[in-house]
Protein backbone atom coordinates (compact mmCIF):
# COMPACT_ATOMS: atom_id res chain seq x y z
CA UNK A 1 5.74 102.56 -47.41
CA UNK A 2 7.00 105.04 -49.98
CA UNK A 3 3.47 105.39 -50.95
CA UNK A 4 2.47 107.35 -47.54
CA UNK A 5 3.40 111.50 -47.91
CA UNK A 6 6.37 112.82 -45.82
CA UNK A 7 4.85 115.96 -44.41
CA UNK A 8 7.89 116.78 -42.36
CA UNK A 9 9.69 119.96 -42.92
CA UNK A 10 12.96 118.64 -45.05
CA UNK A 11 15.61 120.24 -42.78
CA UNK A 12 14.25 118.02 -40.66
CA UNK A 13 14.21 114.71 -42.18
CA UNK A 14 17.23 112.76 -40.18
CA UNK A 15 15.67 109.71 -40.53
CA UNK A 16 13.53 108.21 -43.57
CA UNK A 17 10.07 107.77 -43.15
CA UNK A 18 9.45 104.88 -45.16
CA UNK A 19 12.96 103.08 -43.72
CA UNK A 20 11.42 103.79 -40.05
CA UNK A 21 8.05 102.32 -40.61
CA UNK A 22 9.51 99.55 -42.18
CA UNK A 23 11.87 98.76 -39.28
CA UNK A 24 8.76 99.23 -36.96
CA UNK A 25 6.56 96.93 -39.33
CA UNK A 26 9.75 94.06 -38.80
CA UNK A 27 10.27 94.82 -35.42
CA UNK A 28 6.51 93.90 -34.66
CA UNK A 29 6.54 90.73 -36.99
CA UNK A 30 9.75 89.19 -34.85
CA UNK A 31 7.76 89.54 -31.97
CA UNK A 32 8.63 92.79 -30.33
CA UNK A 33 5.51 94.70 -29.49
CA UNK A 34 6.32 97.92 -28.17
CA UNK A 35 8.05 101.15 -30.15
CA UNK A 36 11.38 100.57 -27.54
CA UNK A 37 11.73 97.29 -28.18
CA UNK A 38 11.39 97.16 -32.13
CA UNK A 39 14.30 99.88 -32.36
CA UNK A 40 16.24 97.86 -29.99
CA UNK A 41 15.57 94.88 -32.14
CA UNK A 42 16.62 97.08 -35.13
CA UNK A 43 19.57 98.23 -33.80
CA UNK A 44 20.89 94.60 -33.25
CA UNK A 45 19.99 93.87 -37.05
CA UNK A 46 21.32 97.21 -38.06
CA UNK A 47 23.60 95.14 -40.76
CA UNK A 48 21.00 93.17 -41.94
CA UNK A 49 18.64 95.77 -42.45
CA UNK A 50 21.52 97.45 -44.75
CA UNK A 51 21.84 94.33 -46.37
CA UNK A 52 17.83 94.30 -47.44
CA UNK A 53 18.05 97.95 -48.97
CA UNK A 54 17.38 99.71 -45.97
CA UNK A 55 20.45 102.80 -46.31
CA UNK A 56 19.84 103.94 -42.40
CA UNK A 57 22.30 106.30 -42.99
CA UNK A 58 21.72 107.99 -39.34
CA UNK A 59 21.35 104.72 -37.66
CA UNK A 60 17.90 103.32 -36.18
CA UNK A 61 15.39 106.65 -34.75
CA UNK A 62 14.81 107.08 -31.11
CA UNK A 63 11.55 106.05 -29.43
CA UNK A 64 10.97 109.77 -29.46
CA UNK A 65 11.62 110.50 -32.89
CA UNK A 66 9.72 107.80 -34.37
CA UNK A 67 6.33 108.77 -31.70
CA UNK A 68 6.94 112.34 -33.26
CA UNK A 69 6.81 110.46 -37.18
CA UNK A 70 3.54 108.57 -36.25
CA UNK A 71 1.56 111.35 -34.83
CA UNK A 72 2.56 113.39 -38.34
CA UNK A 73 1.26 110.81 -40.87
CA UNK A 74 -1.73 111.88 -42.14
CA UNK A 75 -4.02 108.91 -40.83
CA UNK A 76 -6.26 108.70 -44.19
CA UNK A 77 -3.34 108.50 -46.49
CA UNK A 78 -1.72 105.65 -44.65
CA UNK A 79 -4.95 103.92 -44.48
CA UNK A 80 -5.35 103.95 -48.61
CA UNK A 81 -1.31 102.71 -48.89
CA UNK A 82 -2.12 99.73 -46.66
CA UNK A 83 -5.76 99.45 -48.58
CA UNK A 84 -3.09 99.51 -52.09
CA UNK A 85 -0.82 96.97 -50.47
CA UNK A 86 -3.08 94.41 -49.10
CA UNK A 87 -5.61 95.25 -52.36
CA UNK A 88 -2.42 93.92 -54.26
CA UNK A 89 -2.50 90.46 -52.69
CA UNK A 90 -6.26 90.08 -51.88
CA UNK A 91 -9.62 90.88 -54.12
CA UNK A 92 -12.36 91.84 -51.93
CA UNK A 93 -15.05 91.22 -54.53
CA UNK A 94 -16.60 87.80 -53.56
CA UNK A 95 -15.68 86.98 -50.02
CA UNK A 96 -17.21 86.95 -46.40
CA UNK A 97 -16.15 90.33 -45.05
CA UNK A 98 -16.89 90.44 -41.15
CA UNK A 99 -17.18 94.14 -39.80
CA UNK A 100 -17.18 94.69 -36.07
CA UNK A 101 -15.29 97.39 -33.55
CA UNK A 102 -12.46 97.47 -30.97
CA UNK A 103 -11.61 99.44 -28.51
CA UNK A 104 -7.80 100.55 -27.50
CA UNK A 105 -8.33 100.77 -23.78
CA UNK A 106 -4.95 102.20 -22.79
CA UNK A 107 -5.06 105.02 -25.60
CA UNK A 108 -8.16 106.19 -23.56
CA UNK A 109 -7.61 109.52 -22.31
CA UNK A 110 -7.57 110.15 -18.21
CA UNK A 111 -10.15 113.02 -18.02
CA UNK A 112 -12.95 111.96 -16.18
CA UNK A 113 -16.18 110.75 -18.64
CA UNK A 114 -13.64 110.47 -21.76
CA UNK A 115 -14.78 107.54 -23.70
CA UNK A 116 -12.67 104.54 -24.89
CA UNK A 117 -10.88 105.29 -29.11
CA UNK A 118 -12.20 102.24 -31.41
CA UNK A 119 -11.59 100.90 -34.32
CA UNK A 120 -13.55 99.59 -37.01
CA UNK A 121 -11.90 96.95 -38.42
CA UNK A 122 -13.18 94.12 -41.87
CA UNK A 123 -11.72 90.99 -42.11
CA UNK A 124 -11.98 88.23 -44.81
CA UNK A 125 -13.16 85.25 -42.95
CA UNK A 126 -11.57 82.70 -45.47
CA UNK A 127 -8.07 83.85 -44.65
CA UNK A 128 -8.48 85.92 -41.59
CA UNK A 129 -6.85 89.06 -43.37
CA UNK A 130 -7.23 92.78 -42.19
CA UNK A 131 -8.60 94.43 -45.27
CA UNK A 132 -9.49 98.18 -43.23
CA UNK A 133 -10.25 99.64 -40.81
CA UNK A 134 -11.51 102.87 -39.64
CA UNK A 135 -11.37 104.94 -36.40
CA UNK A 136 -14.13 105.87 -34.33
CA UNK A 137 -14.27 107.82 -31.53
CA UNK A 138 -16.49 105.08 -29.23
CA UNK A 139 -18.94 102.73 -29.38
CA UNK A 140 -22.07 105.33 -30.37
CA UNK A 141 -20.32 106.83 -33.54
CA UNK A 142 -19.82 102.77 -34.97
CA UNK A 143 -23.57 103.07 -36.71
CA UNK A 144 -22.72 105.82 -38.26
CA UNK A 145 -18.95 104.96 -39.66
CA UNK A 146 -19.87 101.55 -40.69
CA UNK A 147 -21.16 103.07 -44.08
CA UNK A 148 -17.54 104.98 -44.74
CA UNK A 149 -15.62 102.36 -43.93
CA UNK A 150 -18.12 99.73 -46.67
CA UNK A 151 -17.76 103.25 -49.06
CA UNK A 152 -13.47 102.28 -48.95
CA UNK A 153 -14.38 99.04 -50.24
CA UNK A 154 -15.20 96.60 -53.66
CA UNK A 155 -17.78 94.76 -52.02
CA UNK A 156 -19.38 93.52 -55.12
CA UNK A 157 -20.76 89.74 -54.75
CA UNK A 158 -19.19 89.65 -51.23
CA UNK A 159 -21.65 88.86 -47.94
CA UNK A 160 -21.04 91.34 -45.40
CA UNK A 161 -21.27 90.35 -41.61
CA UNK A 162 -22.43 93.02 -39.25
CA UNK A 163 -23.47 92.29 -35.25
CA UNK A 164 -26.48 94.05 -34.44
CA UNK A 165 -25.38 97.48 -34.11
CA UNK A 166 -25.19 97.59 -38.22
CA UNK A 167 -28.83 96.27 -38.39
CA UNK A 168 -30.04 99.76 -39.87
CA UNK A 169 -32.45 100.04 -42.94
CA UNK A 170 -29.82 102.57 -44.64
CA UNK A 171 -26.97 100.32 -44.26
CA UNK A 172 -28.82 97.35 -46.04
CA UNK A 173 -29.27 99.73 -48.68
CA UNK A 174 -25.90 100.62 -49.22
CA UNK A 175 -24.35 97.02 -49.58
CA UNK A 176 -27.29 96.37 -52.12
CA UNK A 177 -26.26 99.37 -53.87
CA UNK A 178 -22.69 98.95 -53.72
CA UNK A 179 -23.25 94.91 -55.31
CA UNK A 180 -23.08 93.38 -51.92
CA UNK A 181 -25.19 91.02 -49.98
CA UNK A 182 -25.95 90.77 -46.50
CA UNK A 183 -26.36 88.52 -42.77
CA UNK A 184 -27.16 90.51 -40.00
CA UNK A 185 -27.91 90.02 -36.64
CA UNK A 186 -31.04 91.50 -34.49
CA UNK A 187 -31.00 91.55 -31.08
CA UNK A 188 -33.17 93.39 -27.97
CA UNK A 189 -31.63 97.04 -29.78
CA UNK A 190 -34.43 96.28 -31.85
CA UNK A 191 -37.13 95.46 -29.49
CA UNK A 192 -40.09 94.96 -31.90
CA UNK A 193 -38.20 92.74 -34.88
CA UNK A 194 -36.47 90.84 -31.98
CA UNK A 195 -39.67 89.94 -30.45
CA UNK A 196 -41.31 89.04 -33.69
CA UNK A 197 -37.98 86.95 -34.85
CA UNK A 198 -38.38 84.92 -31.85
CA UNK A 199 -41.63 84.51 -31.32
CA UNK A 200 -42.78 83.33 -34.82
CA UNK A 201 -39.57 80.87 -34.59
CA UNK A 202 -40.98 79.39 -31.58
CA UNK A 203 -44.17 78.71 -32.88
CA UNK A 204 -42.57 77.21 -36.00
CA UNK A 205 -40.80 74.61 -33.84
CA UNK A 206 -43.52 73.90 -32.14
CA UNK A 207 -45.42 73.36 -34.81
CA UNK A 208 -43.19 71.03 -36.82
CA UNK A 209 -42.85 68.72 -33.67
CA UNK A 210 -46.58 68.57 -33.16
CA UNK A 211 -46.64 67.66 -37.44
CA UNK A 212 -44.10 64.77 -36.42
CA UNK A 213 -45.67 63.16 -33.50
CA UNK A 214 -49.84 63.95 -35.03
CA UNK A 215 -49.84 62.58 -38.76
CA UNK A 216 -53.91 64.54 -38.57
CA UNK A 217 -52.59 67.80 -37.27
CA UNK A 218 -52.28 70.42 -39.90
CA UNK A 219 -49.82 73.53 -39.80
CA UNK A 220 -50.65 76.65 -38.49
CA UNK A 221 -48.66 78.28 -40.66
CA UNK A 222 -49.30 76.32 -43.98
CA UNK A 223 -46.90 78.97 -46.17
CA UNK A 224 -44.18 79.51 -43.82
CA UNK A 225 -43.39 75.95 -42.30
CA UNK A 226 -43.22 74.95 -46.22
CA UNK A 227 -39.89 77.15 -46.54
CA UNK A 228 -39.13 76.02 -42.62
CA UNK A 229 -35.63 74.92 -41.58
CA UNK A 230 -33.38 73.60 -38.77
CA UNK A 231 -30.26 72.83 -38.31
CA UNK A 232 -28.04 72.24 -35.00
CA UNK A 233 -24.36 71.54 -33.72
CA UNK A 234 -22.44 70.90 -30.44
CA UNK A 235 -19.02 71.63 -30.15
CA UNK A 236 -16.62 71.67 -26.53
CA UNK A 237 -14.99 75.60 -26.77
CA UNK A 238 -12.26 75.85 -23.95
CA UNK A 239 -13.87 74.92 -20.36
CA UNK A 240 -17.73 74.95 -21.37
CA UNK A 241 -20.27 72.78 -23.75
CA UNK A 242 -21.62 75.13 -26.11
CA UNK A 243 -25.41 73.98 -28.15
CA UNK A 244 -26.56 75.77 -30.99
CA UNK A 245 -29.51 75.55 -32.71
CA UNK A 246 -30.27 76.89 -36.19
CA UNK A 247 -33.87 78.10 -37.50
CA UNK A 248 -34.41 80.21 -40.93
CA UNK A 249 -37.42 80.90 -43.31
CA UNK A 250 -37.19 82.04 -46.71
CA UNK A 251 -40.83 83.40 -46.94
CA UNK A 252 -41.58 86.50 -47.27
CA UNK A 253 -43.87 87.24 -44.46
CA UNK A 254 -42.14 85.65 -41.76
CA UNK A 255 -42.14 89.34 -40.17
CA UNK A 256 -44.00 92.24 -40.69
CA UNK A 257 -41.35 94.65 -41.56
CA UNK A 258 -40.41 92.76 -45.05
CA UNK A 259 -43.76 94.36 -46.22
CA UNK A 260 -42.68 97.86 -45.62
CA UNK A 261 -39.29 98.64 -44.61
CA UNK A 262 -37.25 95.47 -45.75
CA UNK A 263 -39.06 94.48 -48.69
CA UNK A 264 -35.53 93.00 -50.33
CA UNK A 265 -35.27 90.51 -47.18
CA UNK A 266 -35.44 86.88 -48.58
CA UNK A 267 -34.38 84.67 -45.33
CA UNK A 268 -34.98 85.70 -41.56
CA UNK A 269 -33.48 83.48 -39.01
CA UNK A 270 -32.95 82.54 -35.95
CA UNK A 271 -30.30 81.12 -33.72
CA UNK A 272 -30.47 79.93 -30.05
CA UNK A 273 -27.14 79.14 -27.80
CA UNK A 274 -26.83 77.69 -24.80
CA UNK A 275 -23.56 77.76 -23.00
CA UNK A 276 -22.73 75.47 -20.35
CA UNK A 277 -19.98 75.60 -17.90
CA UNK A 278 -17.80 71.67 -17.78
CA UNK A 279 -18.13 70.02 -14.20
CA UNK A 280 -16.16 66.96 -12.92
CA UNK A 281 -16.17 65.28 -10.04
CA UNK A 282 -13.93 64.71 -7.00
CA UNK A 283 -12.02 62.51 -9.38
CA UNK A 284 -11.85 64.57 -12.41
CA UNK A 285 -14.06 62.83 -14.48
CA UNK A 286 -16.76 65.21 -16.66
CA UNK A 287 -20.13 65.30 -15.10
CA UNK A 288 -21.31 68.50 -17.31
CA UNK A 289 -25.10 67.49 -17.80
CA UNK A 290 -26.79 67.84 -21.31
CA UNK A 291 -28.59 70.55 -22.51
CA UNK A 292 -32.09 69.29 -21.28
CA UNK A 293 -31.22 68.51 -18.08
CA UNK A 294 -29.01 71.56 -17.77
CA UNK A 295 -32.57 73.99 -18.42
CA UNK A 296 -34.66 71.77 -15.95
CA UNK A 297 -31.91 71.71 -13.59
CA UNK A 298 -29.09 74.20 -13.66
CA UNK A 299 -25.86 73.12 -11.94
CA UNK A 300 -24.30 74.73 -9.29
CA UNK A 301 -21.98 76.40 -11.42
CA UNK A 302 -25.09 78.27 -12.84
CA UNK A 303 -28.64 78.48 -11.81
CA UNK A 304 -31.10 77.24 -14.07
CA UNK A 305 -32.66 79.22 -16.69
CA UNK A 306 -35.91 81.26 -16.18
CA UNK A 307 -39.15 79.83 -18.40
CA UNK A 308 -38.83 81.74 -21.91
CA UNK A 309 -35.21 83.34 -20.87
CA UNK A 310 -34.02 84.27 -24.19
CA UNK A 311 -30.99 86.35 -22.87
CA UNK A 312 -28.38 85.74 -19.80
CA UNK A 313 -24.91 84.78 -19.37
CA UNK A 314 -25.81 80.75 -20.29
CA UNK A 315 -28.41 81.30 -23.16
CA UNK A 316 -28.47 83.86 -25.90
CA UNK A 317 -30.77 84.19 -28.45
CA UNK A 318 -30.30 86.10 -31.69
CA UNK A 319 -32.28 86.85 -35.11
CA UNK A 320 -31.14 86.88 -38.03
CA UNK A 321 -32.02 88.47 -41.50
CA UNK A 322 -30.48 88.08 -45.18
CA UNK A 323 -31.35 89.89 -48.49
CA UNK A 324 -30.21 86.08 -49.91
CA UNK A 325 -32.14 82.87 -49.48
CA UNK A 326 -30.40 80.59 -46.99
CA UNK A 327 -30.87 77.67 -44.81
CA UNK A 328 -30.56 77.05 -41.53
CA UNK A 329 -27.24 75.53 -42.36
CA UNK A 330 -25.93 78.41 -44.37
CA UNK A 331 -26.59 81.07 -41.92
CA UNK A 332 -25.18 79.06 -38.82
CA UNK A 333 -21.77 78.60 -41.13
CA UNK A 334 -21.88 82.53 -42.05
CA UNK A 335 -22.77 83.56 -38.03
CA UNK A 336 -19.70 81.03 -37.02
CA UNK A 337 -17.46 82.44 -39.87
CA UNK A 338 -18.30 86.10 -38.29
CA UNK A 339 -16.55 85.74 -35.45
CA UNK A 340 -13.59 85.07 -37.05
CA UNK A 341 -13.16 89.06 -36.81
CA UNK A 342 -12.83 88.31 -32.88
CA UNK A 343 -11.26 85.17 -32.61
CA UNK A 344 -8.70 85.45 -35.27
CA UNK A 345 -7.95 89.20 -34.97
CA UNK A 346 -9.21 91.38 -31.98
CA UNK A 347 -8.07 88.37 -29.41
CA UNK A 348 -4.48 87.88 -31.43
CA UNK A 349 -4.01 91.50 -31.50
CA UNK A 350 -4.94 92.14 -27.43
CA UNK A 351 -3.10 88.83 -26.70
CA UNK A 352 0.10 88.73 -28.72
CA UNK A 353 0.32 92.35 -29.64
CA UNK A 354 -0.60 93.63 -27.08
CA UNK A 355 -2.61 96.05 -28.57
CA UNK A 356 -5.03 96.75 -25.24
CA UNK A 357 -2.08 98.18 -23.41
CA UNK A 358 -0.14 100.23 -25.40
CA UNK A 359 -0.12 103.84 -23.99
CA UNK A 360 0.01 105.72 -27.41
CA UNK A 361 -2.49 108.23 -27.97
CA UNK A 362 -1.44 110.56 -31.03
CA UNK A 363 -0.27 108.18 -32.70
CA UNK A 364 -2.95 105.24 -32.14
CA UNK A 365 -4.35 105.05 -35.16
CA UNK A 366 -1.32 104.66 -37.55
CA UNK A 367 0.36 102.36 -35.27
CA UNK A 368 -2.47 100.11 -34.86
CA UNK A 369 -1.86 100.10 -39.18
CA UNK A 370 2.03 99.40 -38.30
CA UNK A 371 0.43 96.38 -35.79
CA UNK A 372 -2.21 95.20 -39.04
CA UNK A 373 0.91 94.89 -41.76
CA UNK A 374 2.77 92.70 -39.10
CA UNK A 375 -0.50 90.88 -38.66
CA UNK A 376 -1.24 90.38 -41.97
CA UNK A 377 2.85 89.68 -42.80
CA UNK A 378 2.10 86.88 -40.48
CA UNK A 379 -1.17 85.24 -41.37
CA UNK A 380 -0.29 85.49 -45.14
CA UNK A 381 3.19 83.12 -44.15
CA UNK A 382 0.66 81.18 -42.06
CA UNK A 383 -1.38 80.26 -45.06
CA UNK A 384 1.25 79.79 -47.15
CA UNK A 385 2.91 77.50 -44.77
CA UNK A 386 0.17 75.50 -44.21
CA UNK A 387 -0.16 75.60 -40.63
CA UNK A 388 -2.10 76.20 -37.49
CA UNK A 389 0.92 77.52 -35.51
CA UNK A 390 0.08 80.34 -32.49
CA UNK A 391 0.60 83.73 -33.62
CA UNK A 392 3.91 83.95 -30.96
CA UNK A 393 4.91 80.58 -32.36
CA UNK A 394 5.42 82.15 -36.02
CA UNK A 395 6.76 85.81 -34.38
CA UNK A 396 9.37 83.73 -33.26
CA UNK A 397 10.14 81.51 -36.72
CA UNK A 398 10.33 84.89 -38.07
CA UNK A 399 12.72 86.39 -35.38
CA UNK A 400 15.25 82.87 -36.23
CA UNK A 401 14.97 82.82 -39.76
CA UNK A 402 15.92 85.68 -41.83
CA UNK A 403 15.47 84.02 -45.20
CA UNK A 404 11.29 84.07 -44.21
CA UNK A 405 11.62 87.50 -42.96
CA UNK A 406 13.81 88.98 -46.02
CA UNK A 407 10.92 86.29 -48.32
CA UNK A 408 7.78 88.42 -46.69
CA UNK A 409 9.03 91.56 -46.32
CA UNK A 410 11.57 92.71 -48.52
CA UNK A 411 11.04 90.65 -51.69
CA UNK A 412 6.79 91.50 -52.10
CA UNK A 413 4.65 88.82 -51.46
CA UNK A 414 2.55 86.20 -54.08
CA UNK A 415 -1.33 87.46 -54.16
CA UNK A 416 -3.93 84.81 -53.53
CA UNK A 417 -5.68 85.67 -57.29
């Protein structure tokens, strides 16, 4: 923390900066998720905080004082410090960095038409670790702040994860310049790709199963079923049945646009999900049909699904492209691992920290970075540990145990290279 500038006037520095966004940084790891409730939390610990190194020699700030502190650190400068600090304890050259946006809906201001504040945030998807993030003013300035945020980072030999918003021609260019590599998604905001994606996929399956069942019958598409490949799972995720099946080709021609504008594309893909809703009975047993029956049928719970429905709340389908060559496997395992920027992070962070309510609007920014070094605190003790714990499970090992707290956050912590 002594590596973000003071810019107070010094007759006015009561309280140390670095002290007070350390206090707010344990305050948040021990589970206490608003500005009032970390101080009170440090005032209680007031000797212990002495003890680490902390000299608090006017006491703990008020809620006021430490607002006015937040809204005067210069945003950029407190974003490279946490950069430096997490930088320290994890390489970004090599991994699976996830990119995708949040919103803060309670910083949102009241005036009429005002759009929600966001946040850009990357995650490794190996350890589910906040490497940066960025803020944008709402959802229609993300295209264009995706390529500032990938300029803050070492990208080189790391696959970088981008929903379909980040699908842009210039923004495949810059990870290949930068020495990264690329999965990204397409979807109906690109009408004439998506159509293409989905259209050629369906004749490839169609094909294949007419190759199985006619031993005569010769391919349609002699080149492209040759570098043809499926793959599918199942899984049960909370109260639904969720199917996914997995298509990619690694020839070239598999759409039009590799020719021209995506010439470095060396895998398209394709990947359809169909969600079901669980039923049981009168007697609680599970009655949830499969996914055949569910698209002849529907269940009451939800109708059945329209003849070529490729989007709706049960069934989503989604291309895929890739400047490396995959299969079917190895994009459904990178698309999985991409979510772990939702799962892992945005949810945790609305959940437990209750980031989706908190009223600050000045100060957003830097204390959604005071809310990503608790995080981070957290999931680094996590993987250390071992263990699956909740989020709130570990705030609260944290809160009882001063040894791990004093281990974490006083005495630096071991990098993972």
């Amino acid at each position: 923390m002594r590596m973000v500038p003071d810019l107070r006037c010094k007759w006015k520095k009561k309280h140390d900066m670095a002290e007070v966004l350390t206090c707010l940084v344990a305050g948040y790891v021990t589970g206490h998720t608003t500005l009032r409730r970390c101080l009170a939390w440090c005032a209680r610990h007031l000797k212990w905080l002495k003890k680490m190194g902390l000299e608090l020699r006017n006491g703990i700030a008020s809620a006021a004082t430490v607002s006015r502190i937040l809204n005067g650190i210069d945003e950029e400068l407190f974003l490279f410090a946490f950069m430096e600090w997490i930088g320290e304890i994890l390489d970004t050259k090599g991994l699976h960095l996830a990119i995708d946006g949040k919103a803060i809906r309670a910083a949102a201001s009241r005036v009429r038409g005002t759009q929600t504040p966001m946040l850009l945030n990357a995650v490794d998807t190996a350890t589910g670790l906040v490497v940066a993030q960025l803020p944008i003013q709402n959802k229609e300035c993300e295209i264009t702040q995706i390529p500032e945020l990938l300029k803050l980072l070492d990208i080189r030999g790391s696959v970088i994860t981008i929903d379909a918003i980040g699908t842009q021609t210039s923004i495949m260019e810059q990870i290949r310049g930068q020495g990264g590599h690329f999965l990204l998604a397409v979807k109906k905001n690109q009408p004439l790709s998506y159509e293409e994606i989905t259209r050629q996929f369906e004749g490839l399956e169609k094909d294949r199963l007419r190759m199985q069942k006619e031993s005569v019958y010769h391919s349609q598409y002699p080149e492209l079923i040759k570098k043809y490949d499926e793959a599918a799972c199942f899984e049960k995720n909370r109260d639904r049945y969720e199917y996914r099946k997995y298509q990619a080709c690694s020839h070239p021609d598999i759409v039009s646009r590799t020719r021209k504008e995506w010439p470095f594309l060396k895998s398209v893909g394709c990947v359809r999900q169909t969600r079901i809703l669980m039923i049981r009975d009168a007697d609680g047993a599970d009655i949830t049909p499969d996914e055949e029956t569910f698209r002849k049928k529907g269940t009451f719970r939800q109708p059945k699904p329209e003849a070529g429905d490729r989007e709706g709340a049960a069934i989503q389908t989604v291309g895929l492209i890739s400047d490396m060559e995959m299969t079917a496997e190895d994009m459904g395992r990178c698309r999985r691992e991409h979510w772990t920027v939702e799962n892992r992070l945005h949810h945790v962070l609305d959940d437990t920290f209750r980031e989706d309510r908190s009223p600050a609007k000045g100060s957003k920014n830097n204390l959604a970075l005071i809310r990503k070094f608790a995080y981070n605190i957290l999931r680094i003790a996590m993987l250390h540990l071992s263990t699956e714990r909740p989020m709130t499970e570990m705030m609260d090992l944290f809160s009882d145990d001063e040894e791990l707290l004093e281990r974490y956050l006083f005495k630096g912590i071991k990098s993972f290279y």
